[in-house]
PDB file of N, CA and C in Angstrom:
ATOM      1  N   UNK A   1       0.823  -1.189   0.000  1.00  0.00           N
ATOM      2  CA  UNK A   1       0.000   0.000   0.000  1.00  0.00           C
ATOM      3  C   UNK A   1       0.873   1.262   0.000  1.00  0.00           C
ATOM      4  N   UNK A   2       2.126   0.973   0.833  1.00  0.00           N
ATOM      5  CA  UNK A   2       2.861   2.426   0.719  1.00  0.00           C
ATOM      6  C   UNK A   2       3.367   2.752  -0.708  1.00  0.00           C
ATOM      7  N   UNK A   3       3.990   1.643  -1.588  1.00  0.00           N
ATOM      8  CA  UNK A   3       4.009   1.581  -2.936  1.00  0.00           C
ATOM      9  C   UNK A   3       3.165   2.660  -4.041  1.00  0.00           C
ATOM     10  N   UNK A   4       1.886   1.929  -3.563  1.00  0.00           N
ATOM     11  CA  UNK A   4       0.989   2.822  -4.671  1.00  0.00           C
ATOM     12  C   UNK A   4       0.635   3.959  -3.629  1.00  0.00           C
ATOM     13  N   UNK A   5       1.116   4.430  -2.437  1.00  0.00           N
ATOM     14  CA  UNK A   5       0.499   5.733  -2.098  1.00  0.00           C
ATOM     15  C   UNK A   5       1.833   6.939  -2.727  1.00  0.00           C
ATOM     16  N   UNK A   6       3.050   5.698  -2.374  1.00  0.00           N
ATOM     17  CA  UNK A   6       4.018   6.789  -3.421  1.00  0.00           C
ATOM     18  C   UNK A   6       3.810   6.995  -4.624  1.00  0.00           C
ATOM     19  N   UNK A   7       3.308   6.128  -5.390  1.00  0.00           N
ATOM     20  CA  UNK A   7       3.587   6.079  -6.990  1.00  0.00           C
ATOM     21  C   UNK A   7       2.616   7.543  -7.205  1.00  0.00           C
ATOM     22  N   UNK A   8       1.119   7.432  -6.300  1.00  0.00           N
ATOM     23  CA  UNK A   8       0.464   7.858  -6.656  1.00  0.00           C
ATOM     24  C   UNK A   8       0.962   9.551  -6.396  1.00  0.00           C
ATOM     25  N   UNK A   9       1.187   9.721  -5.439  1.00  0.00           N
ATOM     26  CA  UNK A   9       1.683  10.927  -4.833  1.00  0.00           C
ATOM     27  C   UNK A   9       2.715  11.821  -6.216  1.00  0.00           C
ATOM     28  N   UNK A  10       3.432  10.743  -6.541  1.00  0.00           N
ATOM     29  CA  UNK A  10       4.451  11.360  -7.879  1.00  0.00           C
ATOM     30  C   UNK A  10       3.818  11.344  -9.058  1.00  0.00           C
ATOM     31  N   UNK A  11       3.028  10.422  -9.396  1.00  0.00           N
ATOM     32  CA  UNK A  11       1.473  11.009 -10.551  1.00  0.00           C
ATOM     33  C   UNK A  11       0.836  11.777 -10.638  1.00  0.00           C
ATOM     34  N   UNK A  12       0.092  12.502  -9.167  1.00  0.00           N
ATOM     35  CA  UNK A  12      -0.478  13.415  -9.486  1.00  0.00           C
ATOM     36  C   UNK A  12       0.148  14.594  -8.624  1.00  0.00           C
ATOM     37  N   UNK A  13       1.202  14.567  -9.029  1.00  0.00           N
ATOM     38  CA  UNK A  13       2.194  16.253  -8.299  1.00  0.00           C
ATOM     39  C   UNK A  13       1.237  17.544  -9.272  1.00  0.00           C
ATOM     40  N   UNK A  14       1.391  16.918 -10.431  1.00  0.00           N
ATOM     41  CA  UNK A  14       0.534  18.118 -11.787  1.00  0.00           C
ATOM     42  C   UNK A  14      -0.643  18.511 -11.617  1.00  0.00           C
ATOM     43  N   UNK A  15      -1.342  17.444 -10.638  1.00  0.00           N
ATOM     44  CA  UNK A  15      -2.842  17.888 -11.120  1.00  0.00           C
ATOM     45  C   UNK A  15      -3.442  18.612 -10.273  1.00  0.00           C
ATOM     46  N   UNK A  16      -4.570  18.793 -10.594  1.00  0.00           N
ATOM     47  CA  UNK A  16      -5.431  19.692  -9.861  1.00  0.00           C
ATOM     48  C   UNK A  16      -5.703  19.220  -8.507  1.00  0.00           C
ATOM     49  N   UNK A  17      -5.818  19.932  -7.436  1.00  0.00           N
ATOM     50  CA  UNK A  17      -6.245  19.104  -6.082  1.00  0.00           C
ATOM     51  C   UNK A  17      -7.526  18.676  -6.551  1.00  0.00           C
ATOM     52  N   UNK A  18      -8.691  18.601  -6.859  1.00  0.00           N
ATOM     53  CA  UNK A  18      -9.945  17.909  -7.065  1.00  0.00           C
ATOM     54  C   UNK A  18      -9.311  16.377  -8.381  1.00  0.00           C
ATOM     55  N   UNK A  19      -8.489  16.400  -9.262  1.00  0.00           N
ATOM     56  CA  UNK A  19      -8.237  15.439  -9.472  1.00  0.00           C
ATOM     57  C   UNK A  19      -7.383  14.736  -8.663  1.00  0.00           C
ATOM     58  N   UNK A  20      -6.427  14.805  -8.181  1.00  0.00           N
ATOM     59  CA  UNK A  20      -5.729  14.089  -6.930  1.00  0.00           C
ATOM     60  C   UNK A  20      -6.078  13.367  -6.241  1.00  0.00           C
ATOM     61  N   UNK A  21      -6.763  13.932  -5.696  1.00  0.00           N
ATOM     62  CA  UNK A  21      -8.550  13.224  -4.523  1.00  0.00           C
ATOM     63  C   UNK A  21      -8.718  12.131  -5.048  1.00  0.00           C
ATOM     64  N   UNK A  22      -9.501  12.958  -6.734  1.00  0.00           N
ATOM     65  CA  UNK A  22     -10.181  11.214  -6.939  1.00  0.00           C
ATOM     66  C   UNK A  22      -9.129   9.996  -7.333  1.00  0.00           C
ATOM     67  N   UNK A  23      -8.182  10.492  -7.941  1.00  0.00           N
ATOM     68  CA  UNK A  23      -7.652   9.629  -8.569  1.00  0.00           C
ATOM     69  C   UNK A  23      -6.829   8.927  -7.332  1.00  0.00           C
ATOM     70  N   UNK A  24      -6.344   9.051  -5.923  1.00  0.00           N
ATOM     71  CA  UNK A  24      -6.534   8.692  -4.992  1.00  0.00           C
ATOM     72  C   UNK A  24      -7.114   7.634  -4.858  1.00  0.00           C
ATOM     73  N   UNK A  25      -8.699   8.587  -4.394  1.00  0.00           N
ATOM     74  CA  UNK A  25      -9.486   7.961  -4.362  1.00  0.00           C
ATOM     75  C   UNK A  25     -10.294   6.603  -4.550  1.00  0.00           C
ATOM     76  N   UNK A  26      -9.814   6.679  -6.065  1.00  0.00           N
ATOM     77  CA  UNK A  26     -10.063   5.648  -7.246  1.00  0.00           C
ATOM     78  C   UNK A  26      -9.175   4.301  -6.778  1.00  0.00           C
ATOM     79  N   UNK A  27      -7.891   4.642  -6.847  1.00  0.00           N
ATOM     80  CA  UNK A  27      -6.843   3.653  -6.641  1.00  0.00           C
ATOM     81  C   UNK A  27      -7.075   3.006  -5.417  1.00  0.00           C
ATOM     82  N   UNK A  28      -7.467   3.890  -3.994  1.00  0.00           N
ATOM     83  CA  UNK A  28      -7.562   3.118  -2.799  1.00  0.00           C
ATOM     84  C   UNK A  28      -8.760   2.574  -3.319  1.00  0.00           C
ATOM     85  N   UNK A  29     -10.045   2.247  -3.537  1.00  0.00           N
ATOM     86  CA  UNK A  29     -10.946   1.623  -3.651  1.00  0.00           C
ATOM     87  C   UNK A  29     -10.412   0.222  -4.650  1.00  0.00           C
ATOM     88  N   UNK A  30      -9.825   0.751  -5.690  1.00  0.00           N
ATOM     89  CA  UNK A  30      -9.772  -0.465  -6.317  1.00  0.00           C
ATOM     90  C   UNK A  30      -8.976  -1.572  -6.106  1.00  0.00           C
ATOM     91  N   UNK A  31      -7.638  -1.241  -4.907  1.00  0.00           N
ATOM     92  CA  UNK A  31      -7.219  -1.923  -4.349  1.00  0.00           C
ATOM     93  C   UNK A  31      -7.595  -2.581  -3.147  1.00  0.00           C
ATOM     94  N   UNK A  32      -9.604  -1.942  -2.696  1.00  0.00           N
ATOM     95  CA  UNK A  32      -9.674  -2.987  -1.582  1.00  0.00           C
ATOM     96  C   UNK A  32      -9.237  -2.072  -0.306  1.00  0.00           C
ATOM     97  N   UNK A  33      -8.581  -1.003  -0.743  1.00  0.00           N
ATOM     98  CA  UNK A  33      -7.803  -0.418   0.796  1.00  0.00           C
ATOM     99  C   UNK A  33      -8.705   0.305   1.330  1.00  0.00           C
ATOM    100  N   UNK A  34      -9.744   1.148   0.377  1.00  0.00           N
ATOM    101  CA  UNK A  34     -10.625   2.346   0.883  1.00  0.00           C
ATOM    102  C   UNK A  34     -11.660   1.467   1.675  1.00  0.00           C
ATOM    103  N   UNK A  35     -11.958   0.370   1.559  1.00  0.00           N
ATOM    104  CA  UNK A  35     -13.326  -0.289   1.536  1.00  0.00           C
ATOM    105  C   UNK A  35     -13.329  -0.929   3.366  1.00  0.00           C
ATOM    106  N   UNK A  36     -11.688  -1.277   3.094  1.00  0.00           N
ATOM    107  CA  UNK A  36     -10.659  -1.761   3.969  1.00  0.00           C
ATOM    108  C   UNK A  36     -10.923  -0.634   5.656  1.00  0.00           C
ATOM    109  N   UNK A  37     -10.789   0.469   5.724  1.00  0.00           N
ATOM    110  CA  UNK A  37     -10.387   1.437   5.783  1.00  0.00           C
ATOM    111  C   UNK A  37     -11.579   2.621   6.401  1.00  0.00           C
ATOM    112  N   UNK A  38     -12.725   2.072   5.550  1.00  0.00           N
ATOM    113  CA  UNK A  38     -13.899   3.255   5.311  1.00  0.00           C
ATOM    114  C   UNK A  38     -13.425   4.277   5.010  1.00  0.00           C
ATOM    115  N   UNK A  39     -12.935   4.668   4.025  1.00  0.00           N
ATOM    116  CA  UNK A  39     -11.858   5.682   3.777  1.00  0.00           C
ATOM    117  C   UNK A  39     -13.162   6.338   3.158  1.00  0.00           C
ATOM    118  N   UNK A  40     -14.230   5.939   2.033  1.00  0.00           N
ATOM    119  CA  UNK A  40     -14.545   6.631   1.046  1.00  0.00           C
ATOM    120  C   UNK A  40     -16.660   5.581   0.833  1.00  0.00           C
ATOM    121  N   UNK A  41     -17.277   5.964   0.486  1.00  0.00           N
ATOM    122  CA  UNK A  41     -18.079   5.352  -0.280  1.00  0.00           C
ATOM    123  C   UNK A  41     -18.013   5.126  -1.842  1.00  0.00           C
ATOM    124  N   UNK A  42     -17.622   3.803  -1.881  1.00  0.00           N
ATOM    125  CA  UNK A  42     -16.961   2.907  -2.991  1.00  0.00           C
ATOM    126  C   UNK A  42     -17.795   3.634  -4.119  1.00  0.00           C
ATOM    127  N   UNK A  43     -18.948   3.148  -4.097  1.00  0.00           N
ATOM    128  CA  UNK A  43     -19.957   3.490  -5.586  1.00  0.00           C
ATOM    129  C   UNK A  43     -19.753   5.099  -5.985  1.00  0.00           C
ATOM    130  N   UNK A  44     -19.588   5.937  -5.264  1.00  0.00           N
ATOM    131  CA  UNK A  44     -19.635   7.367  -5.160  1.00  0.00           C
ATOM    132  C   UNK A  44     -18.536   7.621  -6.253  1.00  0.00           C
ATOM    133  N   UNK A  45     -17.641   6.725  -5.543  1.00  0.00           N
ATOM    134  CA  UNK A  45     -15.921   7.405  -6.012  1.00  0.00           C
ATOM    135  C   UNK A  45     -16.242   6.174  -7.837  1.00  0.00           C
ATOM    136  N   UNK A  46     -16.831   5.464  -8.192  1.00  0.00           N
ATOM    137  CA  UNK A  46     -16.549   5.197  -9.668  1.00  0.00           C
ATOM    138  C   UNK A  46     -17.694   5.858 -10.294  1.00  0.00           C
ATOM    139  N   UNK A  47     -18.727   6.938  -9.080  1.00  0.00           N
ATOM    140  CA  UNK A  47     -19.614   7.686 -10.247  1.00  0.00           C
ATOM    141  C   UNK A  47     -18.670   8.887 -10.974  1.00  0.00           C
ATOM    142  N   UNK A  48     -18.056   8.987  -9.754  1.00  0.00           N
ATOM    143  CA  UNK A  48     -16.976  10.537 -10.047  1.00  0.00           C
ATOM    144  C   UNK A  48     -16.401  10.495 -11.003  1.00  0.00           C
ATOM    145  N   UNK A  49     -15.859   8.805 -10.825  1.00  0.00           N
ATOM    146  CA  UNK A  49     -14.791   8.611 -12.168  1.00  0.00           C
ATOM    147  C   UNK A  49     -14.755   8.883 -13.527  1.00  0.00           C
ATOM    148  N   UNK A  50     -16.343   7.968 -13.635  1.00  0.00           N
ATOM    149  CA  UNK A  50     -16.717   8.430 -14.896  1.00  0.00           C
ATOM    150  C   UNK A  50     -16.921   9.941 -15.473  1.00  0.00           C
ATOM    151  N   UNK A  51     -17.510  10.463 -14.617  1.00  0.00           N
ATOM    152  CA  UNK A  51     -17.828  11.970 -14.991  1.00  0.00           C
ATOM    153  C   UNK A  51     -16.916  12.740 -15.427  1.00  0.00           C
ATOM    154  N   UNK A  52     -15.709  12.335 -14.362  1.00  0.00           N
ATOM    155  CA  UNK A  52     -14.253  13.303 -14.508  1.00  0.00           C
ATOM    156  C   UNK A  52     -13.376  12.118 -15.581  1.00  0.00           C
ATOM    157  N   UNK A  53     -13.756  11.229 -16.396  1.00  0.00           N
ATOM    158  CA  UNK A  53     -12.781  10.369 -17.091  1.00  0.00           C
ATOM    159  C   UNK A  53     -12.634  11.300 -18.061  1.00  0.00           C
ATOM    160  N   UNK A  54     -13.310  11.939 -19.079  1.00  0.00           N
ATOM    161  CA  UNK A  54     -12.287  12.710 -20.189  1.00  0.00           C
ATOM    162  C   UNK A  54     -11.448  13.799 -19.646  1.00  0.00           C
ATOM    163  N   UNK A  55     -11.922  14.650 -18.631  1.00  0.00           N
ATOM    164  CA  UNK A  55     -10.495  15.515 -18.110  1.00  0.00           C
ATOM    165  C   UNK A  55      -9.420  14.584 -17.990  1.00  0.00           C
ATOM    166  N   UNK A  56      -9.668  13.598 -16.684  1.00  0.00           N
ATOM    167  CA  UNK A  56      -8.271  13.101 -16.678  1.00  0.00           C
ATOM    168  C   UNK A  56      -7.773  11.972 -17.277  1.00  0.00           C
ATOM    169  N   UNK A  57      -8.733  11.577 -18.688  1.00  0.00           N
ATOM    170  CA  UNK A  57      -8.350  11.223 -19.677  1.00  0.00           C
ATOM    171  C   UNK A  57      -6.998  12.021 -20.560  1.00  0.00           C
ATOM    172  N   UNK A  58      -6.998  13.311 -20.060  1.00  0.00           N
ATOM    173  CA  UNK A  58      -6.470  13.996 -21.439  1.00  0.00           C
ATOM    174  C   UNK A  58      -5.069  14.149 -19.909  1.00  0.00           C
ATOM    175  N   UNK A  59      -5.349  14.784 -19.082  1.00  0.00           N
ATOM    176  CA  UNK A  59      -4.193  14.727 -17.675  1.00  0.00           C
ATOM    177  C   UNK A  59      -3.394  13.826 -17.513  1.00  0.00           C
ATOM    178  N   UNK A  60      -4.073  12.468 -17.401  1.00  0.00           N
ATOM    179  CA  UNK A  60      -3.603  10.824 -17.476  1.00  0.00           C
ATOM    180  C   UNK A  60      -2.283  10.609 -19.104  1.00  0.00           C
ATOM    181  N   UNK A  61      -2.435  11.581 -20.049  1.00  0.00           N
ATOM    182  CA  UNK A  61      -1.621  11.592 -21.507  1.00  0.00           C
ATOM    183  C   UNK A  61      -0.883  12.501 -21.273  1.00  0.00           C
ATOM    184  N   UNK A  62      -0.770  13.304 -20.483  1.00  0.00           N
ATOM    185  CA  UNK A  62      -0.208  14.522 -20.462  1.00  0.00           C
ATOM    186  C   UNK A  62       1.204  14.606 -19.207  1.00  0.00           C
ATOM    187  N   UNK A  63       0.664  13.372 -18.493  1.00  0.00           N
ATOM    188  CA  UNK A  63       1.466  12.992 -17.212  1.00  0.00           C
ATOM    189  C   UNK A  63       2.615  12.189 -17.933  1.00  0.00           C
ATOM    190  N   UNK A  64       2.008  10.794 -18.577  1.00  0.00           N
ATOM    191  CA  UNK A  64       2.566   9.762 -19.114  1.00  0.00           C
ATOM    192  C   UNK A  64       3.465  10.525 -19.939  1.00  0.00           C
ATOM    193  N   UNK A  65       3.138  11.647 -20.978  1.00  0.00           N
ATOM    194  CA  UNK A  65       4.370  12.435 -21.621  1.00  0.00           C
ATOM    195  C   UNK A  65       5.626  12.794 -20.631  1.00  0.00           C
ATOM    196  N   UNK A  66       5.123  13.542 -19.603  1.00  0.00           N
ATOM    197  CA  UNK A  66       6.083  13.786 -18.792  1.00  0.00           C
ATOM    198  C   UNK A  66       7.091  12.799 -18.000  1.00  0.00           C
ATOM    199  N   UNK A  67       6.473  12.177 -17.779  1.00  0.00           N
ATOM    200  CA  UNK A  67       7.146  11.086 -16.872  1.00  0.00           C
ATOM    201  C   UNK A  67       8.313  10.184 -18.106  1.00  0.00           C
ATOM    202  N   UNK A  68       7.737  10.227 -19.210  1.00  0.00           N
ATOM    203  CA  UNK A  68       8.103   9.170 -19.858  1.00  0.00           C
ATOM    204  C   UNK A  68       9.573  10.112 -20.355  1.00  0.00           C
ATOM    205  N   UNK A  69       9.945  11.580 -20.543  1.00  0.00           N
ATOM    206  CA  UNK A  69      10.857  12.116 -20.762  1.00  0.00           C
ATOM    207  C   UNK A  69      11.818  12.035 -19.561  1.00  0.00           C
ATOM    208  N   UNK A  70      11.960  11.897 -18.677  1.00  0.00           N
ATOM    209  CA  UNK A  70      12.563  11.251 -17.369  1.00  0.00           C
ATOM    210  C   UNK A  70      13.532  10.571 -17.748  1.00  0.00           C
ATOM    211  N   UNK A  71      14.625  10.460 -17.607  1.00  0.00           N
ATOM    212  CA  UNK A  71      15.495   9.237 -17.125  1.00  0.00           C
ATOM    213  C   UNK A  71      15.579   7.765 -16.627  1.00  0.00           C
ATOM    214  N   UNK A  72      15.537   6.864 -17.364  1.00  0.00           N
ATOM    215  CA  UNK A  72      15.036   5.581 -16.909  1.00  0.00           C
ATOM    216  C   UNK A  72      15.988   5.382 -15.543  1.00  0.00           C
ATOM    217  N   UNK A  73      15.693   4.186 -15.027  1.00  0.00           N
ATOM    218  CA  UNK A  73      16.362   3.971 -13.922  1.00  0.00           C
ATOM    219  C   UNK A  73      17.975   3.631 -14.186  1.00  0.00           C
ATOM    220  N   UNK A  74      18.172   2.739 -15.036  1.00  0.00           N
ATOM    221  CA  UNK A  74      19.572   2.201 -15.602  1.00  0.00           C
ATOM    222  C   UNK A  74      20.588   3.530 -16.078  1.00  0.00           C
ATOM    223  N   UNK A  75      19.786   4.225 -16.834  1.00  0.00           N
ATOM    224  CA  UNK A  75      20.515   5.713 -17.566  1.00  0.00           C
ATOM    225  C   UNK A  75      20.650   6.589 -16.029  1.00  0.00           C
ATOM    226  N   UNK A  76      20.099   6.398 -15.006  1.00  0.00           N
ATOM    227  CA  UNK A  76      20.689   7.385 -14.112  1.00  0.00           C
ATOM    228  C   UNK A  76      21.523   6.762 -13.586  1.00  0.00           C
ATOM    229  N   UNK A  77      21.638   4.892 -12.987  1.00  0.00           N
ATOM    230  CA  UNK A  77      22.764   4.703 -12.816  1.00  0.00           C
ATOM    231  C   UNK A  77      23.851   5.059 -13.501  1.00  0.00           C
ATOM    232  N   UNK A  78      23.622   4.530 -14.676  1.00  0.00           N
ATOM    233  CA  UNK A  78      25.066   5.267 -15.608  1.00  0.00           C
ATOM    234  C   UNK A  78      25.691   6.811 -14.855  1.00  0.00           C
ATOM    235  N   UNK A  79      24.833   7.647 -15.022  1.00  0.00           N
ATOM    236  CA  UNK A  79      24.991   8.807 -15.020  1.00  0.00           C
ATOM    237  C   UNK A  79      26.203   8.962 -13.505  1.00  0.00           C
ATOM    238  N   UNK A  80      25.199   8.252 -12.606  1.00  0.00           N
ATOM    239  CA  UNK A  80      25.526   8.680 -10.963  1.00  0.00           C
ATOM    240  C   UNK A  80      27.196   7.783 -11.241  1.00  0.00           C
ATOM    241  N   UNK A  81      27.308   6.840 -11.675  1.00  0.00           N
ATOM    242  CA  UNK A  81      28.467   5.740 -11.931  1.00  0.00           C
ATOM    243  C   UNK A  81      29.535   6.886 -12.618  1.00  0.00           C
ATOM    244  N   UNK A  82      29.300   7.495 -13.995  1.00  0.00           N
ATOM    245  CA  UNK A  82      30.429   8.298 -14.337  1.00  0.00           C
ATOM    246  C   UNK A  82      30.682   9.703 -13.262  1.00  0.00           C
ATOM    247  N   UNK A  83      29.397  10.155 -12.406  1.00  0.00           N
ATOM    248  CA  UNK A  83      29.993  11.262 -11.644  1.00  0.00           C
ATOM    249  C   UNK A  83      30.962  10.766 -10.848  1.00  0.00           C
ATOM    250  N   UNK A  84      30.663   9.441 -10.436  1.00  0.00           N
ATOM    251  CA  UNK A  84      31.387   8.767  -8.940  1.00  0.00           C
ATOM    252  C   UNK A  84      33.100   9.147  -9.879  1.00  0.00           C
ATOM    253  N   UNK A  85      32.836   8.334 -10.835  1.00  0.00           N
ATOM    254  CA  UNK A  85      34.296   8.330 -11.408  1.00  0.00           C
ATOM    255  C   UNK A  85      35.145   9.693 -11.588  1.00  0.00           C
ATOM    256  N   UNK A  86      34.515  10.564 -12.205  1.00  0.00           N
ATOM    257  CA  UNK A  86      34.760  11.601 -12.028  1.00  0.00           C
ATOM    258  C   UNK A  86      35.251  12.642 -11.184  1.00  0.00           C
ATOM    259  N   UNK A  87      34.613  11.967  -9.867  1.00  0.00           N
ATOM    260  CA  UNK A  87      34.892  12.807  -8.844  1.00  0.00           C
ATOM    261  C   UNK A  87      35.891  12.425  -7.686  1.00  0.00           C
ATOM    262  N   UNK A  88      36.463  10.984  -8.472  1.00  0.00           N
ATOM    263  CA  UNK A  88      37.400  10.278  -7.241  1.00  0.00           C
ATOM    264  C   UNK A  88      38.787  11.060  -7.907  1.00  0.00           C
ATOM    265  N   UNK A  89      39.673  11.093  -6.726  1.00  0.00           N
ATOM    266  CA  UNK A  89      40.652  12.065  -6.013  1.00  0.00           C
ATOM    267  C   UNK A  89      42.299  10.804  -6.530  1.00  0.00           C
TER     268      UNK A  89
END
């Protein structure tokens, strides 16, 4: 659960606080955690979804752009590997 509360947390840094919530929202329910929890009323949070799915239809493409220009994990090792080298004495 701490997993997807990070992942989620770094997904929606961009968005709007009312999308955040749900999309939150969304994720704890569908993992069972909200329900878990009483965090939320389950049915509520996939009416929202739908309603708000083409905004963060187009947010959800707009993230994935961003994220995806990032640095993979391997290319930053590289990176951190030639500073190390670089910087030994």
């Amino acid at each position: 659960m701490e997993k997807l509360k990070a992942f989620l947390a770094r997904y929606t840094e961009n968005a709007a606080e009312q999308d955040k919530e749900l999309i939150h929202k969304v994720n704890l329910a569908w993992s069972g955690y909200a329900i878990q929890q009483q965090y939320t009323d389950d049915q509520a949070v996939w009416h929202q979804l739908v309603e708000a799915f083409p905004k963060l239809n187009i947010y959800t493409k707009k993230q994935s752009d961003f994220l995806a220009k990032d640095n993979d994990l391997a290319t930053k090792l590289v990176i951190f590997s030639e500073n190390l080298q670089k910087n030994q004495v």
